[in-house]
N, C-alpha and C. Protein backbone atom coordinates (compact mmCIF):
# COMPACT_ATOMS: atom_id res chain seq x y z
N UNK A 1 -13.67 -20.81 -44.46
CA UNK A 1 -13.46 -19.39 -44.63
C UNK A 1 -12.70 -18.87 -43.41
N UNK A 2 -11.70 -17.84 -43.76
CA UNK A 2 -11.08 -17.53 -42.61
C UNK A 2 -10.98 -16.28 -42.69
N UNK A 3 -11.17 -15.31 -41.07
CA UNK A 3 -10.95 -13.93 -41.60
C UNK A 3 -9.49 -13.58 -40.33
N UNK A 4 -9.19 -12.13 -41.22
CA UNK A 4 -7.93 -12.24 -40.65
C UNK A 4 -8.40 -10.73 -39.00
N UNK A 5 -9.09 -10.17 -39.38
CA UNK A 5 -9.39 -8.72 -38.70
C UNK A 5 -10.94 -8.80 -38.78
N UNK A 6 -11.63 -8.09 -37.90
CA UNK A 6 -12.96 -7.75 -37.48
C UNK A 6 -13.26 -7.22 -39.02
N UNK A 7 -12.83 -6.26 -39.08
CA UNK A 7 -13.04 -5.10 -40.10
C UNK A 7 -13.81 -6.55 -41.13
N UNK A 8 -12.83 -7.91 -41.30
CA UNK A 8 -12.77 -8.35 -42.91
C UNK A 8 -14.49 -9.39 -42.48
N UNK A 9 -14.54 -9.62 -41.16
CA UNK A 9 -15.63 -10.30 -41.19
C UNK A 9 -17.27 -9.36 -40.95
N UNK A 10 -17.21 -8.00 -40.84
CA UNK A 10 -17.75 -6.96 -40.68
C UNK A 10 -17.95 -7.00 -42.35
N UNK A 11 -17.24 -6.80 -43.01
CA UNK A 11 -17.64 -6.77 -45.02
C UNK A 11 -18.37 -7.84 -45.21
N UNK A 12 -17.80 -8.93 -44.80
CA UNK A 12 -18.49 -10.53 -45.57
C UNK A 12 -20.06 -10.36 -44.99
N UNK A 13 -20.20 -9.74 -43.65
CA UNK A 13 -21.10 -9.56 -43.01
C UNK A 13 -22.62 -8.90 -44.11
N UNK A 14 -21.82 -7.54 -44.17
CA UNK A 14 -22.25 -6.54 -45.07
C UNK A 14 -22.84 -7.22 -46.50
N UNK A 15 -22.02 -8.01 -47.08
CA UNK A 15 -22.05 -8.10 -48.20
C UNK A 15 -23.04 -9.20 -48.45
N UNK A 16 -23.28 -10.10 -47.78
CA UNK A 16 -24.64 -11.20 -47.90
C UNK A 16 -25.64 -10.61 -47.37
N UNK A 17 -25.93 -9.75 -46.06
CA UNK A 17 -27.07 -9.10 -45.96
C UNK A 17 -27.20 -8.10 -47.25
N UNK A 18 -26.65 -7.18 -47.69
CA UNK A 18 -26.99 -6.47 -49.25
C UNK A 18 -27.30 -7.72 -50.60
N UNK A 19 -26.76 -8.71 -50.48
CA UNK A 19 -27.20 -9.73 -51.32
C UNK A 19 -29.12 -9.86 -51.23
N UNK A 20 -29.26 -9.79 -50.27
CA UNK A 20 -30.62 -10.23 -49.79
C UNK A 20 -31.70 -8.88 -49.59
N UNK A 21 -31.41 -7.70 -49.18
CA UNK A 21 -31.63 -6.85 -49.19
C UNK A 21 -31.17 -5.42 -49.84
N UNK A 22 -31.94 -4.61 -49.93
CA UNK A 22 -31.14 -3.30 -50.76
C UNK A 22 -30.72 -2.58 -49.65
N UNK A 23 -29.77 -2.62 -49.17
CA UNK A 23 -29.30 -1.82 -48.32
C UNK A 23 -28.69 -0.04 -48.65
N UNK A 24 -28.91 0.76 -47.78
CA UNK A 24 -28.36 2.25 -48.05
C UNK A 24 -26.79 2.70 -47.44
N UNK A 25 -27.18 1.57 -46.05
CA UNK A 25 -25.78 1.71 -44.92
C UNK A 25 -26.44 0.80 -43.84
N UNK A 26 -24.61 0.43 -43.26
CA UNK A 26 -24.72 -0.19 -42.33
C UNK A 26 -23.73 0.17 -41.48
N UNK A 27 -24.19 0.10 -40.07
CA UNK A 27 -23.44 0.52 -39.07
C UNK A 27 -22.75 -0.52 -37.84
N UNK A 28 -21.99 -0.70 -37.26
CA UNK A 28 -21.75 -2.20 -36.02
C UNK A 28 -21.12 -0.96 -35.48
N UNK A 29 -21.50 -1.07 -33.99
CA UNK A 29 -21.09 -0.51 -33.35
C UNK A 29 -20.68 -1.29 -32.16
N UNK A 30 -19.79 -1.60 -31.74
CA UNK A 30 -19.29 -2.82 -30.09
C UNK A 30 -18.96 -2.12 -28.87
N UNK A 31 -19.29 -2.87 -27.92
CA UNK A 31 -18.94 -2.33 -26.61
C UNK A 31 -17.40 -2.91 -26.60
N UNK A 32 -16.72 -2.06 -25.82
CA UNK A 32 -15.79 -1.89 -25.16
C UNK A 32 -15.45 -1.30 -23.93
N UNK A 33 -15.98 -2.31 -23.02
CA UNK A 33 -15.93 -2.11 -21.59
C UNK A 33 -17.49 -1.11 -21.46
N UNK A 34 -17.41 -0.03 -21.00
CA UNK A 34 -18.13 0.41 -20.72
C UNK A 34 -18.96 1.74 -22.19
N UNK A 35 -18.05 1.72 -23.10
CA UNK A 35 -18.70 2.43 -23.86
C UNK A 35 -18.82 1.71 -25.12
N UNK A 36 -19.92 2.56 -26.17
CA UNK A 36 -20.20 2.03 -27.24
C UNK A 36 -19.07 2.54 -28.10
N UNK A 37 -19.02 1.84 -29.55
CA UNK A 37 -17.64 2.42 -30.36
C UNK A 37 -18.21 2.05 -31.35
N UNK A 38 -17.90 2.87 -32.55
CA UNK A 38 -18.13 2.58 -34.19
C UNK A 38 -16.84 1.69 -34.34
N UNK A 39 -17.24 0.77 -34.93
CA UNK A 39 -16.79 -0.75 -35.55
C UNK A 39 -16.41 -0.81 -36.83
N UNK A 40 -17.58 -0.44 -37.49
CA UNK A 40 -17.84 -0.78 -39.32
C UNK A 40 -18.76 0.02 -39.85
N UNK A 41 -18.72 0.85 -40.72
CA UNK A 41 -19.22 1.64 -41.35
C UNK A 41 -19.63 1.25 -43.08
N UNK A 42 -20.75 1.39 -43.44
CA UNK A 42 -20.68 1.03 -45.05
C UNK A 42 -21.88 2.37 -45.39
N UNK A 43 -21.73 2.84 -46.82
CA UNK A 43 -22.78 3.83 -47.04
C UNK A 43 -22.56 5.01 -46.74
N UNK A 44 -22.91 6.15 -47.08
CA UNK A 44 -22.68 7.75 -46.62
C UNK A 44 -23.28 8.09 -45.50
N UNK A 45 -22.92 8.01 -44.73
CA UNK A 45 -22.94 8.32 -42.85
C UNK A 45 -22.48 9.49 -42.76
N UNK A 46 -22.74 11.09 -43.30
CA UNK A 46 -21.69 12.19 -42.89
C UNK A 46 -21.79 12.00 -41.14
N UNK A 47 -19.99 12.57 -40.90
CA UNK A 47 -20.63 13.01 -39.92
C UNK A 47 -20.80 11.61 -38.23
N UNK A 48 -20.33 10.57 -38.68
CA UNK A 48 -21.03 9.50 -37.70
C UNK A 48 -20.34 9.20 -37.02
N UNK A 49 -18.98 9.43 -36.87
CA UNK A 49 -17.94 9.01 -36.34
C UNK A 49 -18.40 9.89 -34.68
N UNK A 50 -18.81 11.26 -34.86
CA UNK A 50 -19.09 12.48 -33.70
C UNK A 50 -19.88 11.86 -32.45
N UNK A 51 -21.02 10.01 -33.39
CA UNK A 51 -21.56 10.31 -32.10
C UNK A 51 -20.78 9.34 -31.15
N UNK A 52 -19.75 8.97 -31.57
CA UNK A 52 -18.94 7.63 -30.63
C UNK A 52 -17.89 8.77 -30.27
N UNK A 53 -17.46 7.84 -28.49
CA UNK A 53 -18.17 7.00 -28.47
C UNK A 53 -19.03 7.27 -27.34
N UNK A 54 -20.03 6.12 -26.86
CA UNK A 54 -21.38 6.51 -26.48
C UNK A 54 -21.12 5.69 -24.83
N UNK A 55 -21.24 6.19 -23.71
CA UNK A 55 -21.52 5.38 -22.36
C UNK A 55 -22.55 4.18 -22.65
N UNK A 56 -22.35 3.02 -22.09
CA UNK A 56 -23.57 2.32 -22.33
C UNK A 56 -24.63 2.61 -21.99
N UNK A 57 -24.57 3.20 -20.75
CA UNK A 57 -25.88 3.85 -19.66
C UNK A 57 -26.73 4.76 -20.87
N UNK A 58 -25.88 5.09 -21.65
CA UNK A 58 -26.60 6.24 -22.75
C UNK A 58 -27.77 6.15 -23.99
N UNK A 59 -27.30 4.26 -23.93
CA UNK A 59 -27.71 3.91 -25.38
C UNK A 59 -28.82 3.19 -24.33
N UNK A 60 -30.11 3.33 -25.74
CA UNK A 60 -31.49 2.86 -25.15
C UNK A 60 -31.19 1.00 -25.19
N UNK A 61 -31.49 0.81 -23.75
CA UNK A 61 -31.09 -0.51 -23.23
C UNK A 61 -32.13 -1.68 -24.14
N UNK A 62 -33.53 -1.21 -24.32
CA UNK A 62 -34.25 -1.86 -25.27
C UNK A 62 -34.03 -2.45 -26.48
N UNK A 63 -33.24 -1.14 -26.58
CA UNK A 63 -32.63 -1.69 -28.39
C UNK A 63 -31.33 -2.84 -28.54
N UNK A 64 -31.19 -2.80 -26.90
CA UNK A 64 -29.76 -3.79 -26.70
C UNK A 64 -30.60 -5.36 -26.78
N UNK A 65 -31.79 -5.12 -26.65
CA UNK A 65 -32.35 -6.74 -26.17
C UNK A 65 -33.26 -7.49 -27.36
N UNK A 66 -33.36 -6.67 -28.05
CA UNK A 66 -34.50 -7.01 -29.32
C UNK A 66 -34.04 -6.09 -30.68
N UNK A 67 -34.40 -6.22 -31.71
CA UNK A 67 -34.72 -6.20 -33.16
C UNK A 67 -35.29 -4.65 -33.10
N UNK A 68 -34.97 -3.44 -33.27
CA UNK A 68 -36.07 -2.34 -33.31
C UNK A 68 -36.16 -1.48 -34.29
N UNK A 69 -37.34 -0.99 -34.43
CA UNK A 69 -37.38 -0.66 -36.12
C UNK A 69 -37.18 1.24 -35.66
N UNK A 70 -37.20 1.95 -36.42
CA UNK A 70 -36.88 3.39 -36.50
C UNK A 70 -38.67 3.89 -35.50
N UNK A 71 -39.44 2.69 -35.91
CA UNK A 71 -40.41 3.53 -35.49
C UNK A 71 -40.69 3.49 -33.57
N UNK A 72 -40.14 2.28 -33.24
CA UNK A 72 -39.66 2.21 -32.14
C UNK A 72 -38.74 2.91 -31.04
N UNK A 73 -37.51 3.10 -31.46
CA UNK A 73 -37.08 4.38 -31.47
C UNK A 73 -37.68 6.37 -31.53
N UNK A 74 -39.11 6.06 -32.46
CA UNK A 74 -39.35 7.48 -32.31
C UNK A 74 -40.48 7.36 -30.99
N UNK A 75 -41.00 5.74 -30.74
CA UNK A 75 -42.17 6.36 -30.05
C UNK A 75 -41.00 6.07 -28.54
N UNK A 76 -40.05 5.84 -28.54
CA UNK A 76 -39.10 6.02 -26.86
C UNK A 76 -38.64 7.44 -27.05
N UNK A 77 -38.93 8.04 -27.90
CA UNK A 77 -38.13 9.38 -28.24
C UNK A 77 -36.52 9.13 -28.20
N UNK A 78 -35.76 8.23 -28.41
CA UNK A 78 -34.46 7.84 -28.17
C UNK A 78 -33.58 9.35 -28.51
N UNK A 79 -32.41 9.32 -28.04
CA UNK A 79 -31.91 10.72 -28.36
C UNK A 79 -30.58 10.85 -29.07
N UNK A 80 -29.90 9.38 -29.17
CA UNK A 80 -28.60 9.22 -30.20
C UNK A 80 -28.72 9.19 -31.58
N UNK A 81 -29.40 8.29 -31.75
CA UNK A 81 -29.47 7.49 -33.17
C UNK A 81 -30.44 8.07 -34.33
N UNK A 82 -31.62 8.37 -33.76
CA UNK A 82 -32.87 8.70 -34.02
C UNK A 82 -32.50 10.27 -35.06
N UNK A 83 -31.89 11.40 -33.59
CA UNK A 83 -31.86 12.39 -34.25
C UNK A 83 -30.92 12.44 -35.56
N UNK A 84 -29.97 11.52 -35.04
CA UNK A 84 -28.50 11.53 -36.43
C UNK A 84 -29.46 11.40 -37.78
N UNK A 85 -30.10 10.13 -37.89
CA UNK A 85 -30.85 9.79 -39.24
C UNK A 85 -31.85 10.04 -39.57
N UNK A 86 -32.38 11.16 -38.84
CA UNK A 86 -33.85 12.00 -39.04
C UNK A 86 -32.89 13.49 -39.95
N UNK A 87 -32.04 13.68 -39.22
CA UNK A 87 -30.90 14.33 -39.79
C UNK A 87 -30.31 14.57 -41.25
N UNK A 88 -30.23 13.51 -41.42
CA UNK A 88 -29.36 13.29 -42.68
C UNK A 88 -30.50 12.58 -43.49
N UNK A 89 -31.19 12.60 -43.03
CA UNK A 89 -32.41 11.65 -44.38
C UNK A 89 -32.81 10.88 -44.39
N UNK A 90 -32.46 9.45 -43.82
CA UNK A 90 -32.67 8.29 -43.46
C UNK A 90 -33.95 7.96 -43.26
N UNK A 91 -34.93 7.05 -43.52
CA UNK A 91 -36.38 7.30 -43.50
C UNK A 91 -36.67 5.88 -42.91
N UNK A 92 -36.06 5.08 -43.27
CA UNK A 92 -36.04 3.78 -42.88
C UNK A 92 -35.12 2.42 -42.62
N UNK A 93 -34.70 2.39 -41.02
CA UNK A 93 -33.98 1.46 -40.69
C UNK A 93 -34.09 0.89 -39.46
N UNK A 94 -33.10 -0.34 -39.48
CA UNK A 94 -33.58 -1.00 -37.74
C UNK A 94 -32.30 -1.49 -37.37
N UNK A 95 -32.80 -1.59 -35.91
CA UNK A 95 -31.15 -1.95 -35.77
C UNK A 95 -31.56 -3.63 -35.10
N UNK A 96 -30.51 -4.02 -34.99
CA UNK A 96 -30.35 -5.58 -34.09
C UNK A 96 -29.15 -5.97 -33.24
N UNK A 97 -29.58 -6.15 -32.19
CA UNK A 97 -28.75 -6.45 -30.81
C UNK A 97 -27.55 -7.84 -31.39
N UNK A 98 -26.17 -6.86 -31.21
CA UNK A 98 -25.06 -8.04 -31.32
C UNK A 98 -25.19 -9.01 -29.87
N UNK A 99 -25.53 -9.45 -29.94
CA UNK A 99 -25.83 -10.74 -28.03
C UNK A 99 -25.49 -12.07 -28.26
N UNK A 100 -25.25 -12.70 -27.32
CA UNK A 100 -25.11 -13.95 -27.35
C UNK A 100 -25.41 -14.08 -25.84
N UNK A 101 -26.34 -15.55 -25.53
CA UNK A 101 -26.44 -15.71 -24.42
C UNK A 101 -26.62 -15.31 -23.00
N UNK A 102 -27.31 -13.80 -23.37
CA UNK A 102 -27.17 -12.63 -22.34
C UNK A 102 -26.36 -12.11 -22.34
N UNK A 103 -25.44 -11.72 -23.08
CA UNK A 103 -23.89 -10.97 -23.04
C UNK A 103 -23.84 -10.15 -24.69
N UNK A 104 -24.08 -8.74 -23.88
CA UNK A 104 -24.58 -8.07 -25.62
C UNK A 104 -22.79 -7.42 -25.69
N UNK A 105 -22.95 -7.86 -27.20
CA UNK A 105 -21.46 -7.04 -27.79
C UNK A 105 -21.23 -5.58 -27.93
N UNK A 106 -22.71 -5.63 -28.79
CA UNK A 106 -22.61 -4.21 -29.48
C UNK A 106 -23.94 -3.70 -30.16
N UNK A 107 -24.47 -3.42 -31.43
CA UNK A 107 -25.76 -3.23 -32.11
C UNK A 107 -24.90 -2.88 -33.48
N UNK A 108 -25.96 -3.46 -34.54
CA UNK A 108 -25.93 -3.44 -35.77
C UNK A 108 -27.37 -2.39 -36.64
N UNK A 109 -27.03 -1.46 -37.41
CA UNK A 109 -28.06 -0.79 -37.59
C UNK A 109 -28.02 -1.14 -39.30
N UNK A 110 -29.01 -1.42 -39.71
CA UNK A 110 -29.24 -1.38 -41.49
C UNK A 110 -30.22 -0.33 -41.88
N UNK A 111 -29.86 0.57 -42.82
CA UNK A 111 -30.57 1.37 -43.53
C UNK A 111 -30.97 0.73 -45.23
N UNK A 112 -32.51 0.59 -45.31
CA UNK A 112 -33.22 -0.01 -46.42
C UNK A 112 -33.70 1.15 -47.12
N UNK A 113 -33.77 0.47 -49.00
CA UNK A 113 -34.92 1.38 -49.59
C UNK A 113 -35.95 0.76 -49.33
């Protein structure tokens, strides 16, 4: 399999995790240098583009190192992510640290029924 652009391996991405799960939306967001940036978008996100992009210093460093579920996020009181999809409706999702080897890329967020 070969992809030609982020974007096309960001879908294939998308599209076997929704195989497996019912997904609502999905978000990748990557560092670039020092700030966070929206990547890939799937699902009705009004509105999501406003919160990129994000200082790293900004984004809860926890969520950079582990798996964290929405409820995790409410008990750090986090102040990016949290309020957006308390916002718009979102009731249940988690995100997971893009990393390799101690060297984090970015974060991936999935919204489930």
């Amino acid at each position: 399999m070969h992809f030609s652009t982020n974007y096309e391996v960001f879908k294939y991405l998308d599209d076997m995790i929704a195989q497996l799960i019912r997904i609502v939306f999905s978000l990748i967001a990557l560092f670039d240098q020092n700030n966070l940036n929206l990547a890939y978008v799937s699902g009705d996100l009004p509105n999501i583009h406003m919160l990129f992009p994000k200082n790293h210093q900004d984004v809860w460093q926890e969520s950079l190192e582990q798996s964290m579920m929405k409820e995790d996020y409410t008990i750090a009181n986090e102040q990016i992510f949290l309020p957006y999809f308390d916002e718009i409706g979102v009731k249940t999702w988690f995100s997971i640290p893009i990393a390799e080897e101690g060297k984090i890329y970015g974060i991936y967020f999935l919204g489930i029924l």
